[in-house]
Protein backbone atom coordinates (compact mmCIF):
# COMPACT_ATOMS: atom_id res chain seq x y z
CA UNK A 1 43.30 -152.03 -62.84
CA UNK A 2 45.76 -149.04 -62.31
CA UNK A 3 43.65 -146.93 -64.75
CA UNK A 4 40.38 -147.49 -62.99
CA UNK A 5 42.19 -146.72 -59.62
CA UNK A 6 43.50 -143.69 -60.95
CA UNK A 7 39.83 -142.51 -62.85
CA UNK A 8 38.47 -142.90 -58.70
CA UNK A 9 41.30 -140.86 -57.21
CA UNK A 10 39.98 -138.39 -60.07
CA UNK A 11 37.06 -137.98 -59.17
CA UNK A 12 37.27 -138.49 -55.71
CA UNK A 13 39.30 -135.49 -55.98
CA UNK A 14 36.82 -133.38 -57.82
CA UNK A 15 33.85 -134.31 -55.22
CA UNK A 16 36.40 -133.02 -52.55
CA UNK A 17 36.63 -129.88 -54.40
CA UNK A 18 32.81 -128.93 -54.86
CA UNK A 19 32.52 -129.69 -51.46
CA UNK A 20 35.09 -126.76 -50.21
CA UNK A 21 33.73 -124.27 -52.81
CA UNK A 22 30.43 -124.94 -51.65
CA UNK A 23 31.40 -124.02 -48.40
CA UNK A 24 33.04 -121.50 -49.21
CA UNK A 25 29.95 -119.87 -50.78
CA UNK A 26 27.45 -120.89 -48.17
CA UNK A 27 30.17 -118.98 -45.60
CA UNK A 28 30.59 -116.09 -48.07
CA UNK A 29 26.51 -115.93 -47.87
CA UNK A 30 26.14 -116.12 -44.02
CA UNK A 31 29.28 -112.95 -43.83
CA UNK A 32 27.29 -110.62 -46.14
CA UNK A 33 23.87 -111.72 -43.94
CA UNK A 34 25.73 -110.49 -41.06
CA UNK A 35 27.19 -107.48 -42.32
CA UNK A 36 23.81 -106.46 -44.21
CA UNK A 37 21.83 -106.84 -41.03
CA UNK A 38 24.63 -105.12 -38.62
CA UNK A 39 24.11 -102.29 -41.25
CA UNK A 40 20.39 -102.26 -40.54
CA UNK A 41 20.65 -102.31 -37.02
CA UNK A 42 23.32 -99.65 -37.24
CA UNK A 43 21.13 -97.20 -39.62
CA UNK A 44 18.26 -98.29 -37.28
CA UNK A 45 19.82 -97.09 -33.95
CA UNK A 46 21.17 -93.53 -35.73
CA UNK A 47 17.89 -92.84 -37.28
CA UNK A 48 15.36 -94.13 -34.01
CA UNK A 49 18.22 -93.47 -31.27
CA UNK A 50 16.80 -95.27 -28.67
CA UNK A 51 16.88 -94.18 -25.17
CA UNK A 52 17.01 -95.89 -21.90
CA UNK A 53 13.87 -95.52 -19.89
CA UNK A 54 14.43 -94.10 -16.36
CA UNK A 55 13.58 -94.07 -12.90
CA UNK A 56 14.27 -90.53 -10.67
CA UNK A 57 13.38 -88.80 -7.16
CA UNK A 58 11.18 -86.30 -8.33
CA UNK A 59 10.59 -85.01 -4.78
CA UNK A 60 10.23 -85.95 -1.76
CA UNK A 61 9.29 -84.21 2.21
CA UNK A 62 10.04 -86.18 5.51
CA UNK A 63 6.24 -85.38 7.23
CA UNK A 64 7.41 -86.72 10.70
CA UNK A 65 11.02 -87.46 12.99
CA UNK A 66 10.27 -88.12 16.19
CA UNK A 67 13.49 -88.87 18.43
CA UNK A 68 13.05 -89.85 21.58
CA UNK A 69 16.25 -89.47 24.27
CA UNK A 70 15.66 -93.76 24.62
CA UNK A 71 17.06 -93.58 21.27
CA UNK A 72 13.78 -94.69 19.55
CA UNK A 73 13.69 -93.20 15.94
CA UNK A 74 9.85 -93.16 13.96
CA UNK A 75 10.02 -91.40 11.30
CA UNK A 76 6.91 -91.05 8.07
CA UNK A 77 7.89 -89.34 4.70
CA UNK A 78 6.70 -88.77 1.37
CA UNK A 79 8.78 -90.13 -1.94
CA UNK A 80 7.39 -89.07 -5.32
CA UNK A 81 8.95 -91.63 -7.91
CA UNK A 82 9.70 -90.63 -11.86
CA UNK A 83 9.45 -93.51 -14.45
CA UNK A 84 10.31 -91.56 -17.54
CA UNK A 85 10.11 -93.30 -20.97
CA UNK A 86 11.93 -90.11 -23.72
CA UNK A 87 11.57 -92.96 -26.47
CA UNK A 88 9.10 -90.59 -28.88
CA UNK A 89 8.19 -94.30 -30.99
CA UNK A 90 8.27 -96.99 -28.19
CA UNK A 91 6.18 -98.36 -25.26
CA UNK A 92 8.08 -99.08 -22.10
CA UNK A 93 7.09 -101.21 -19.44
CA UNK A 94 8.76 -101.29 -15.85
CA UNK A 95 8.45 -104.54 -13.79
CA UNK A 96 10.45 -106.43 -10.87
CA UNK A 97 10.47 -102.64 -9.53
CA UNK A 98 11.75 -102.11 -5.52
CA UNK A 99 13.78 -99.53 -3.77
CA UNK A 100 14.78 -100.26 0.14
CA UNK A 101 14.97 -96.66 2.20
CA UNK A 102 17.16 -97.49 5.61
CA UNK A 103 19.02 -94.80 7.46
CA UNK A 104 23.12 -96.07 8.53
CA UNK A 105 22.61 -99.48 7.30
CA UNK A 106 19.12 -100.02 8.88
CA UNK A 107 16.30 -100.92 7.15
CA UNK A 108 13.12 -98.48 7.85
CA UNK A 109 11.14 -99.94 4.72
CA UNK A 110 11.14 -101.83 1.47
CA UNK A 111 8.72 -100.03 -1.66
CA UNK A 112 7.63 -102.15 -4.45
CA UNK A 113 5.51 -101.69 -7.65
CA UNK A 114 3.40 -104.19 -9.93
CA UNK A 115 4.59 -104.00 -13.37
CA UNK A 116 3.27 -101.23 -15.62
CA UNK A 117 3.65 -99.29 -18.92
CA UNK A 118 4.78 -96.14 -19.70
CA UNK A 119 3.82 -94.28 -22.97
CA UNK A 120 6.35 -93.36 -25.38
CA UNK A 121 7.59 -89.99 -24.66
CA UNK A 122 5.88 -90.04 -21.40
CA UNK A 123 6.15 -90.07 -17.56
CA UNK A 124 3.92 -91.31 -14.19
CA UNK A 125 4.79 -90.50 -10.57
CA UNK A 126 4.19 -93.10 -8.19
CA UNK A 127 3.77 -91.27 -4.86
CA UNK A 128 5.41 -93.76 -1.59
CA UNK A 129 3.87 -92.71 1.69
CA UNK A 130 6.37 -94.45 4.32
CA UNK A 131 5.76 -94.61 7.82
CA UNK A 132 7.53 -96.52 10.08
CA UNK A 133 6.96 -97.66 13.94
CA UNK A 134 9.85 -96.74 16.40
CA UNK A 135 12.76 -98.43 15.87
CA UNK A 136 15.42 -98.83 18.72
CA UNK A 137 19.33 -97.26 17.22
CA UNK A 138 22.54 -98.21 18.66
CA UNK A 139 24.61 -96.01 19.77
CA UNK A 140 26.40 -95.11 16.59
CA UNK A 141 23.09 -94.53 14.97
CA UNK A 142 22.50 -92.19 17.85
CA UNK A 143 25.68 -89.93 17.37
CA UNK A 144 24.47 -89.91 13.61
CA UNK A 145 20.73 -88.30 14.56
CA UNK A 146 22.35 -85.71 17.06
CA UNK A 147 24.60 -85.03 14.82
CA UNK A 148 21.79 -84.63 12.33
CA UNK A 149 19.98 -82.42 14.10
CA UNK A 150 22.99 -80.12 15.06
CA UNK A 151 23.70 -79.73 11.58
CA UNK A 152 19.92 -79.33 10.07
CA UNK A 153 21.06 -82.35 7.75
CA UNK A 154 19.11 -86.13 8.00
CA UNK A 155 19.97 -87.92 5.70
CA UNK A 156 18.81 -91.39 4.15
CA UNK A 157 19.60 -94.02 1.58
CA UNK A 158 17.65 -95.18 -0.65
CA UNK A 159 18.68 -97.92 -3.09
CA UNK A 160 16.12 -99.77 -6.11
CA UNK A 161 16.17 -101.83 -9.27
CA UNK A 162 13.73 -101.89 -11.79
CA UNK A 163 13.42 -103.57 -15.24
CA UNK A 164 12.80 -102.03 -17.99
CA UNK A 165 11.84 -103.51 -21.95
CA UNK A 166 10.90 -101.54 -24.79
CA UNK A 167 10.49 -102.69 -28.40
CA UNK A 168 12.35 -100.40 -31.14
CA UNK A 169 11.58 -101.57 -34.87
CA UNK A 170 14.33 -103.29 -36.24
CA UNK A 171 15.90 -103.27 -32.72
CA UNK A 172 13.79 -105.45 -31.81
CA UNK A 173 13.11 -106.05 -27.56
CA UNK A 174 15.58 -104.39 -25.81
CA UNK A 175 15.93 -104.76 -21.78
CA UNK A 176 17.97 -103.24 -19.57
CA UNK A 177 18.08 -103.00 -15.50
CA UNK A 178 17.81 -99.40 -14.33
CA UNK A 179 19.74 -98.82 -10.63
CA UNK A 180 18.88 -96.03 -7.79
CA UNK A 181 21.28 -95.67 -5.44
CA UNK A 182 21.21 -92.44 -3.72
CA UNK A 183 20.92 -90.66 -0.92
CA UNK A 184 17.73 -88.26 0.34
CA UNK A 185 18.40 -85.38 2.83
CA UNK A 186 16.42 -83.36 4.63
CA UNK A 187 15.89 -80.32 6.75
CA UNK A 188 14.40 -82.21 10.16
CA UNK A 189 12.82 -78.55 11.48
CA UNK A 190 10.50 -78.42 8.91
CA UNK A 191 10.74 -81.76 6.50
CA UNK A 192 11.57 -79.92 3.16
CA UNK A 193 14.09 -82.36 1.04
CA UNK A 194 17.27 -81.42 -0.13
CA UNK A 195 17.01 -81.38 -4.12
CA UNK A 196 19.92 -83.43 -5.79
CA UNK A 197 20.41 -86.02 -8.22
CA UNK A 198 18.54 -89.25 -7.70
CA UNK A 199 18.31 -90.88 -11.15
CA UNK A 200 19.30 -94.44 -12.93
CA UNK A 201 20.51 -92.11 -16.09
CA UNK A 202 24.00 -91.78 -16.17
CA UNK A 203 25.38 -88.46 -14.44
């Protein structure tokens, strides 16, 4: 009886032991997967370098500020929007795309765009004709236009999102939210915006 107990424990112990090695190779297998296909991405990014697609104020011109001594503000402008895809081997397409243009914290109007594609190493302009109807400012917002207009200086915020996807070989889909948050002056005499940098790319 003892030697049949021990002849169990025997093999017992040798089924434990396949067990772990096999393991041990299945792991050894999945850490050279990883590492080979890490690699690949790797050699994949340095050879394709992928860029982010991007959204910009190309230009822009404020066509009409009317101020009234009430303190009634209507103002109607023209925004030229950039969506620039520099990926020379990728499609890019833009969707959930909005921007909000308000002047001291007031919202004059909210912009929005269906989803569309850009062309790799392309650009389109969307052009934004925004007109708004008089809008009553508080008093605070009245010291700002005076003091606008004393200095030759309007200026306006103008905030966005939009999302962005592009497919890059062995990338595979990548997405990425691009931000505007920035800040369009003016000359109020004669409309003519203030060039300066409006972009989601990184200053």
């Amino acid at each position: 009886m003892s030697s049949s107990k021990k002849q169990l424990g025997h093999k017992h112990t040798h089924t434990t032991g396949y067990i772990i090695w096999l393991f041990a190779i299945v792991c050894t297998i999945i850490c050279i997967a990883v590492i080979i296909t890490g690699i690949a991405v790797f050699i994949g990014y340095m050879v394709i370098h992928p860029r982010i697609p991007t959204l910009s104020v190309a230009n822009a011109h404020l066509d009409t500020m009317q101020y009234s001594q009430a303190g009634l503000l209507e103002t109607a402008m023209n925004i030229i929007i950039k969506a620039e895809n520099d990926n020379t081997k990728a499609h890019a397409s833009f969707s959930d795309t909005s921007f909000i243009l308000s002047f001291q914290g007031l919202v004059l109007a909210k912009l929005v765009a269906d989803p569309f594609d850009v062309s790799k190493n392309s650009s389109i302009d969307f052009n934004y004709v925004v007109q708004s109807s008089e809008i009553p400012l508080d008093s605070a917002r009245m010291h700002q236009v005076d003091l606008a207009l004393k200095q030759k200086v309007i200026q306006f915020d103008f905030k966005g999102n939009s999302r962005t996807q592009w497919r890059v070989s062995l990338l595979g889909s990548v997405k990425f939210w691009c931000h505007l948050n920035c800040q369009l002056r003016f000359h109020p005499l004669n409309g003519t915006y203030v060039s300066s940098h409006c972009s989601s790319k990184s200053k």
